[in-house]
Every structure is written in C-alpha cells, then in structure tokens.
Protein backbone atom coordinates (compact mmCIF):
# COMPACT_ATOMS: atom_id res chain seq x y z
CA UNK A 1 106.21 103.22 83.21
CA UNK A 2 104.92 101.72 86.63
CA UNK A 3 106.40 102.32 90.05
CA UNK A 4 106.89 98.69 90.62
CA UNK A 5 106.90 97.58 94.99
CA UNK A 6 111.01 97.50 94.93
CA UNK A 7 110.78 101.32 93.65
CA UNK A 8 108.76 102.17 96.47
CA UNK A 9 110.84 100.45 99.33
CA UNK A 10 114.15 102.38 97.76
CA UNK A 11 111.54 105.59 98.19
CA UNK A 12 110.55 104.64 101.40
CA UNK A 13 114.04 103.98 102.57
CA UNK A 14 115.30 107.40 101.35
CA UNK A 15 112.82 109.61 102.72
CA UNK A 16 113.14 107.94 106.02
CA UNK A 17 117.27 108.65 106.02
CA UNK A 18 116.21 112.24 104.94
CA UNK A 19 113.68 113.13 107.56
CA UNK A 20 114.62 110.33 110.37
CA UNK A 21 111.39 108.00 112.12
CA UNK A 22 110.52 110.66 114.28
CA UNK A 23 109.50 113.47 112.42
CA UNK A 24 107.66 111.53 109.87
CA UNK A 25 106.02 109.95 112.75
CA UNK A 26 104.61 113.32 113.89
CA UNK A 27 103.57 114.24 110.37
CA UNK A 28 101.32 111.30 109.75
CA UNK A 29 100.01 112.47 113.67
CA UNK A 30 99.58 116.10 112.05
CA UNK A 31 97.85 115.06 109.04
CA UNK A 32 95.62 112.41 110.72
CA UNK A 33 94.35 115.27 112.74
CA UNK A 34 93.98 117.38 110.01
CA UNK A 35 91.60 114.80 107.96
CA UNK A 36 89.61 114.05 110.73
CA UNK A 37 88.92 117.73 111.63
CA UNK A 38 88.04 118.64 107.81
CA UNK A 39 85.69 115.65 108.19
CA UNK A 40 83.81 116.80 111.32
CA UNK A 41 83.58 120.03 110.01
CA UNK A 42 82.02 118.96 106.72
CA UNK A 43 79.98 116.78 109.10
CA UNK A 44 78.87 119.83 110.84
CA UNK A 45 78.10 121.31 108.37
CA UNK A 46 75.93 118.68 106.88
CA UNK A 47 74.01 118.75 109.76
CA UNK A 48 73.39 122.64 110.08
CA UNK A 49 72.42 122.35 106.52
CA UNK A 50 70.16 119.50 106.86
CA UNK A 51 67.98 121.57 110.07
CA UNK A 52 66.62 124.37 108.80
CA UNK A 53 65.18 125.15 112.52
CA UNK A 54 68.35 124.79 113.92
CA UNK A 55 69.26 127.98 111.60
CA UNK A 56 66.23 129.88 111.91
CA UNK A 57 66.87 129.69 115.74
CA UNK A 58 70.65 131.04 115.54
CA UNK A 59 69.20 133.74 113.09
CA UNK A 60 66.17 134.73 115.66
CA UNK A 61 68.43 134.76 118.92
CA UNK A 62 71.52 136.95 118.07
CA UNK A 63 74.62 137.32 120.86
CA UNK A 64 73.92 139.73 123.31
CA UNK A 65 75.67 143.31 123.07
CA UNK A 66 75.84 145.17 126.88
CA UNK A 67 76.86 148.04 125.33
CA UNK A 68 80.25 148.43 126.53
CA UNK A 69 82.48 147.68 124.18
CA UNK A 70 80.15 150.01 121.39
CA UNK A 71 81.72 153.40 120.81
CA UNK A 72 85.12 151.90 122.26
CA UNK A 73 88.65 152.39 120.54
CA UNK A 74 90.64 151.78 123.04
CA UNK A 75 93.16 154.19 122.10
CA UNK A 76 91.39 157.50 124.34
CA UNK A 77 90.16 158.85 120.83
CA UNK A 78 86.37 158.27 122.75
CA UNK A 79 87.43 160.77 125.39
CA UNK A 80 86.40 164.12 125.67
CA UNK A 81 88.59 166.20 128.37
C-alpha cells in the first residue's frame, strides 16, 4: 500500500494543527544545523585523516602544563597545616 500525495497533505495538515507553524519552523532550523555540523565535522575529519603531518605535528607539540593546576584538588586536601 502506497502513501499516495492526498495522504501526505492530510499528514501535513495534521501535524501542522498539532505543533502550530512556529515550532516546526524552528525544528527544521534545529535540524538544518544539526546536518550541517555532522557534515563539517566528518569534513574535518577527512581532512585530519588525509595529513598525516598535520597529526604528527599535534602529537610532537603537546599543550603546555605550568604546573599549577598539578597536585591541585581544590578542596584543601593539598594542604598541610
């Protein structure tokens, strides 16, 4: 059994009176934005994959540590009185 073009109008029309112009109107905006982040992060990651330098250099120049926040809790338990 096919959903024939009149099925999908009653559809249409029914979801609309359910969830009103507005808020489906925001969720296409909210799942637009979704695809096109998934897609620029599969992008990115393409390209990460693709440069093997670009990893080797990430690997080779790790984020600096000062030292400060080593040893830390935050909580006194560090302290000696």
């Amino acid at each position: 059994m096919a959903i024939g073009p009149m099925q999908l109008l009653l559809i249409l029309l029914i979801v609309v009176l359910i969830f009103g112009t507005k808020k489906l109107r925001n969720l296409g905006q909210d799942l637009g934005g979704a695809v096109r982040g998934f897609k620029e992060g599969i992008k990115d990651g393409e390209t990460a994959a693709d440069d093997p330098r670009r990893i080797a250099a990430q690997d080779a120049n790790p984020p600096a540590n000062d030292g400060e926040t080593q040893g830390k809790t935050g909580d006194g338990a560090g302290k000696s009185v």
